[in-house]
N, C-alpha and C. Protein backbone atom coordinates (compact mmCIF):
# COMPACT_ATOMS: atom_id res chain seq x y z
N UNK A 1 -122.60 -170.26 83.06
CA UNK A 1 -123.58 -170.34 81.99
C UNK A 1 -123.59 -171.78 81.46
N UNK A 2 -124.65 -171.72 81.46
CA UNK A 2 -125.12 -173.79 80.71
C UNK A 2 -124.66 -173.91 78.95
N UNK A 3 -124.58 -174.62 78.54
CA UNK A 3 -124.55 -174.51 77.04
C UNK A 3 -125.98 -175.08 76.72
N UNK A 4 -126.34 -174.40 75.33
CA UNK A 4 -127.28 -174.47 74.74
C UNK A 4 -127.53 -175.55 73.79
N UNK A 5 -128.52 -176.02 73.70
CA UNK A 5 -128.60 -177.26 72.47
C UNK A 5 -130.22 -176.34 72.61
N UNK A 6 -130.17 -176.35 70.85
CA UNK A 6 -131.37 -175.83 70.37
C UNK A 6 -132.51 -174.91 70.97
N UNK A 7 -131.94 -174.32 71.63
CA UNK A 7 -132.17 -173.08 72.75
C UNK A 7 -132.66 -173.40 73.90
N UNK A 8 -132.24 -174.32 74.42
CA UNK A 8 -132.39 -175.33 75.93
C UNK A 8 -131.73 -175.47 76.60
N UNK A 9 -131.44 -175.20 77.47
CA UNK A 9 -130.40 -175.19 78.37
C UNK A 9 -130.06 -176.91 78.67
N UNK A 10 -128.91 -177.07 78.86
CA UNK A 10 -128.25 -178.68 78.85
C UNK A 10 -128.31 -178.85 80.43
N UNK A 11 -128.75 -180.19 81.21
CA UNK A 11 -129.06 -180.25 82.34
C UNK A 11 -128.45 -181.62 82.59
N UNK A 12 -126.75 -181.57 82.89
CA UNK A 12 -126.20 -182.60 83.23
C UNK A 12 -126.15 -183.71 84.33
N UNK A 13 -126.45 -182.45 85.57
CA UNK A 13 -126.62 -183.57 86.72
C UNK A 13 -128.61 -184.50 86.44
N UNK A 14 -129.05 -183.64 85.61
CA UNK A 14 -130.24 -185.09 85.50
C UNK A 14 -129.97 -185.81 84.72
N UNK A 15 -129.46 -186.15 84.00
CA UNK A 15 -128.79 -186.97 83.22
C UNK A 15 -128.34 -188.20 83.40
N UNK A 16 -129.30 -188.95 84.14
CA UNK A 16 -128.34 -190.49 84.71
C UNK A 16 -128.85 -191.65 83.87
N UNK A 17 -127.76 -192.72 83.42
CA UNK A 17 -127.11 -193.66 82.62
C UNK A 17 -128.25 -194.54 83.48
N UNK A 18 -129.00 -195.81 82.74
CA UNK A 18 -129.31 -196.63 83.05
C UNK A 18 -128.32 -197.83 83.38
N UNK A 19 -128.62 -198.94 83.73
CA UNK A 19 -127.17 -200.14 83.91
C UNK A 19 -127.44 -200.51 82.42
N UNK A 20 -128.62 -200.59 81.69
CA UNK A 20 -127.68 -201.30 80.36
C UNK A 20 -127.23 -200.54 79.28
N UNK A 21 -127.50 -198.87 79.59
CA UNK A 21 -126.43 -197.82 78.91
C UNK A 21 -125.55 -197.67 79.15
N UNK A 22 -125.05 -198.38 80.62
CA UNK A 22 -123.56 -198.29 80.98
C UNK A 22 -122.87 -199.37 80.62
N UNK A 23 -123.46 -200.63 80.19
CA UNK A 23 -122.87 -201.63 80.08
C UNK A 23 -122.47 -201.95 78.70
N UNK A 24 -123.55 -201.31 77.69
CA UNK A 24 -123.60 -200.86 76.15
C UNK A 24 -122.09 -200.22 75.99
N UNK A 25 -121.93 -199.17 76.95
CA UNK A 25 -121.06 -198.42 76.51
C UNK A 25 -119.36 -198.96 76.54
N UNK A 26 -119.99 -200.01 77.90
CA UNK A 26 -118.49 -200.55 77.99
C UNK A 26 -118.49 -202.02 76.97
N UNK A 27 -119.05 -202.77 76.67
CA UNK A 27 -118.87 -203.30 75.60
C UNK A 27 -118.94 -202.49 74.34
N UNK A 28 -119.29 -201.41 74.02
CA UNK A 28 -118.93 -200.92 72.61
C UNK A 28 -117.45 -200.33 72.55
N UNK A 29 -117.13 -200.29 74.25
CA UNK A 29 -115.55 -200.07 74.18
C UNK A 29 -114.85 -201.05 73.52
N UNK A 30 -114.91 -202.57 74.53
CA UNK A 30 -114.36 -203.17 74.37
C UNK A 30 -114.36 -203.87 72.28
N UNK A 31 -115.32 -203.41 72.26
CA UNK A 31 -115.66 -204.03 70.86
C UNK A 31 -113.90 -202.99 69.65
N UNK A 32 -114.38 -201.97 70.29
CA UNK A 32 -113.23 -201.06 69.51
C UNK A 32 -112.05 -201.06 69.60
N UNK A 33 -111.71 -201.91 70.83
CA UNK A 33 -110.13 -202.80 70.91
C UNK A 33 -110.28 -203.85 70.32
N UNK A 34 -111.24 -204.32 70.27
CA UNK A 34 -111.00 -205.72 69.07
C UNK A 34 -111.18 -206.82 70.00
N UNK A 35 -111.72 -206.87 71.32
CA UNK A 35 -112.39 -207.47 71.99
C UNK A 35 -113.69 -208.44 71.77
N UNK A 36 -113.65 -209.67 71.57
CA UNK A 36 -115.15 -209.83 70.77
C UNK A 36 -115.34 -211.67 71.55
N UNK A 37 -114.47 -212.10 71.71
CA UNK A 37 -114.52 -213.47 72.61
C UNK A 37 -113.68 -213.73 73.65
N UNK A 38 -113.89 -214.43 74.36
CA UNK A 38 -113.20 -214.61 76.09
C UNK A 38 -112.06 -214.83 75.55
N UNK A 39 -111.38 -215.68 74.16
CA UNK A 39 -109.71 -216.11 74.24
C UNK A 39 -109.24 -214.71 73.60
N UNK A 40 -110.06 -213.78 72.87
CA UNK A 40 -109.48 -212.52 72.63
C UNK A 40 -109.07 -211.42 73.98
N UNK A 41 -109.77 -211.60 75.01
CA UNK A 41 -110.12 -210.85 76.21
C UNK A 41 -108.85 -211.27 77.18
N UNK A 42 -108.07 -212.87 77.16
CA UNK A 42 -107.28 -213.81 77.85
C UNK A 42 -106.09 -212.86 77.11
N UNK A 43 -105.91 -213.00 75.86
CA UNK A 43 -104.48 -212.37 74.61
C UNK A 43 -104.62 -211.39 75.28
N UNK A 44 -105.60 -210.59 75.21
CA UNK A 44 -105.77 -208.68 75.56
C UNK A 44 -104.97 -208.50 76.89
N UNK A 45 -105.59 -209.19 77.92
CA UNK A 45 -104.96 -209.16 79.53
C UNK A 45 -103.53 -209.43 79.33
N UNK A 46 -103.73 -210.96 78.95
CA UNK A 46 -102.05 -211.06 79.05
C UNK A 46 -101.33 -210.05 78.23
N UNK A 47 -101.31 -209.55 77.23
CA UNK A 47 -100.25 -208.30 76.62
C UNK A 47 -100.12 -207.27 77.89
N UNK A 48 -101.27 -206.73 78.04
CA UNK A 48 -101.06 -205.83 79.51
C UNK A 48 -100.24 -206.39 80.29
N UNK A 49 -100.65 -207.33 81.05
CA UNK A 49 -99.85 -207.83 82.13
C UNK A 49 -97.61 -207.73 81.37
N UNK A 50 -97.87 -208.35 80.64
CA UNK A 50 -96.68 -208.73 80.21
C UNK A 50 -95.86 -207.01 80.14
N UNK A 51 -96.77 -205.94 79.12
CA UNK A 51 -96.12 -204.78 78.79
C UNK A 51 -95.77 -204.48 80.23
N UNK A 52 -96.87 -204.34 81.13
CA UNK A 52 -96.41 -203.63 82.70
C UNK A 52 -95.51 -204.29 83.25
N UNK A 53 -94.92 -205.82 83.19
CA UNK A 53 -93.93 -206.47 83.91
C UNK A 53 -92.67 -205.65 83.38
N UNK A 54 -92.67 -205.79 81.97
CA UNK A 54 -91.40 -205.12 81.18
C UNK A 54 -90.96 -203.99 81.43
N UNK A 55 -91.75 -203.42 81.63
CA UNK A 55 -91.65 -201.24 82.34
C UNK A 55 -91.71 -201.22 83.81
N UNK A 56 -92.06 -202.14 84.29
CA UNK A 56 -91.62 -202.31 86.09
C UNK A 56 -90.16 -202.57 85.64
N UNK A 57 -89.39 -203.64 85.13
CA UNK A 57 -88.05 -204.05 84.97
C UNK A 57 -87.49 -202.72 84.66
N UNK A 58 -87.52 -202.40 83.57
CA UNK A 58 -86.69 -201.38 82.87
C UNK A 58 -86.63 -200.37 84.14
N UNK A 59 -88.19 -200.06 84.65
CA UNK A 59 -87.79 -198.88 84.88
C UNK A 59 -86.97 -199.17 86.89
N UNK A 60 -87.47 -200.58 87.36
CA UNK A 60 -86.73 -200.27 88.97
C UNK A 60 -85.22 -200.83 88.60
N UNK A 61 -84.93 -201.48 87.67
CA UNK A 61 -83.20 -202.25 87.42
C UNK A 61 -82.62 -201.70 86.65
N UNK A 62 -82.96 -201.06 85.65
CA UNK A 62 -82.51 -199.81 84.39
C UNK A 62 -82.61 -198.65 84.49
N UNK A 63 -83.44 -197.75 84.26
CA UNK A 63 -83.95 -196.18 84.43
C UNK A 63 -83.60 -195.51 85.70
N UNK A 64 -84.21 -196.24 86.86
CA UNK A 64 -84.26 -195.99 87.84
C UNK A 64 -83.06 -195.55 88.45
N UNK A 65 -81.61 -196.40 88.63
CA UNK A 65 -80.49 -196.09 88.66
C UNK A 65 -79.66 -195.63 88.40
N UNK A 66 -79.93 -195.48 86.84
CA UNK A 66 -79.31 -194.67 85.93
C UNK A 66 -79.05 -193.20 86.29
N UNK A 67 -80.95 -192.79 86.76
CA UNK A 67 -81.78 -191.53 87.30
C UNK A 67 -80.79 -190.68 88.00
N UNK A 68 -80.57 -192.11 89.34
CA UNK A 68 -80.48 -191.87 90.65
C UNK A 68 -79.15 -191.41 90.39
N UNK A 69 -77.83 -192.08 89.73
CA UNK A 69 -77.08 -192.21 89.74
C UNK A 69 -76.36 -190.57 88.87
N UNK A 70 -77.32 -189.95 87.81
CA UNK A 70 -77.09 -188.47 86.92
C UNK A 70 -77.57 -187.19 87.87
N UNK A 71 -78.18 -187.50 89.42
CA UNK A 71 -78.72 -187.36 89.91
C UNK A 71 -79.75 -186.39 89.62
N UNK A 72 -80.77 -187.16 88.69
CA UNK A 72 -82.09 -186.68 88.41
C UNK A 72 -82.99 -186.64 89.09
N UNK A 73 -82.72 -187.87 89.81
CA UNK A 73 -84.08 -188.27 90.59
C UNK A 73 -83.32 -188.10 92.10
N UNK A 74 -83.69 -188.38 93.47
CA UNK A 74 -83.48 -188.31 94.69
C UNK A 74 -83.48 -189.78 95.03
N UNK A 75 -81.75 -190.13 95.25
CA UNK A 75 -81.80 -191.91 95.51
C UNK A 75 -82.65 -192.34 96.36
N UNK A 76 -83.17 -193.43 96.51
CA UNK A 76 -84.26 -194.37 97.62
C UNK A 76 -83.01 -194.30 98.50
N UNK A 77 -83.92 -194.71 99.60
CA UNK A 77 -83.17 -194.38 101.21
C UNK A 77 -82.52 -196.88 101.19
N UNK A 78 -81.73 -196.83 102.17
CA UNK A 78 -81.63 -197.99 102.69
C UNK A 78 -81.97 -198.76 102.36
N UNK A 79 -83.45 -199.36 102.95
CA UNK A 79 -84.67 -199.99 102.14
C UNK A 79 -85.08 -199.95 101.25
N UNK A 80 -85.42 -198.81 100.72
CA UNK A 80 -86.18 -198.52 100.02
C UNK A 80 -87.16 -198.40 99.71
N UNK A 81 -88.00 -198.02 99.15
CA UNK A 81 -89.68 -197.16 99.20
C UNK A 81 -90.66 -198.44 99.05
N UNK A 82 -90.93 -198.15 99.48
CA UNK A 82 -92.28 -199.19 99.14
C UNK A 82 -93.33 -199.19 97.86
N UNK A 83 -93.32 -197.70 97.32
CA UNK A 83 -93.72 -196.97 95.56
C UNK A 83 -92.82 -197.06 94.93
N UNK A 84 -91.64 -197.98 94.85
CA UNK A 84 -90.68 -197.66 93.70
C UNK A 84 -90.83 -198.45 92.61
């Protein structure tokens, strides 16, 4: 069953986004992170980049061993994985 808006049936697959409703939408994203000039956009990336370096560390030289070691997790073989 469809849902109703004002006794009309809602018709999603016709429903397609123009490119500058899609592009609206992703700058009104970015606007709501606080995104608003290229050196704000440079800060924004780099925090990402930086948070994900920090949680790669922790988690393949810290967590990871710890895991392996309470045996939570299933130790990496030899090599080791190529997803770790």
């Amino acid at each position: 069953m469809r849902p109703l808006i004002n006794g009309r049936a809602l018709l999603m697959e016709n429903q397609a986004d123009s490119y500058g409703t899609i592009i609206g939408k992703i700058l009104a994203i970015w606007a709501f992170i606080g995104v608003t000039t290229w050196s704000e956009l440079s800060s924004f990336l780099a925090c990402v980049l930086t948070f994900y370096i920090l949680c790669r560390y922790l988690w393949r030289d810290i967590a990871r061993p710890f895991c392996e070691r309470r045996g939570w997790i299933q130790p990496r073989g030899e090599r080791g994985s190529q997803w770790d």
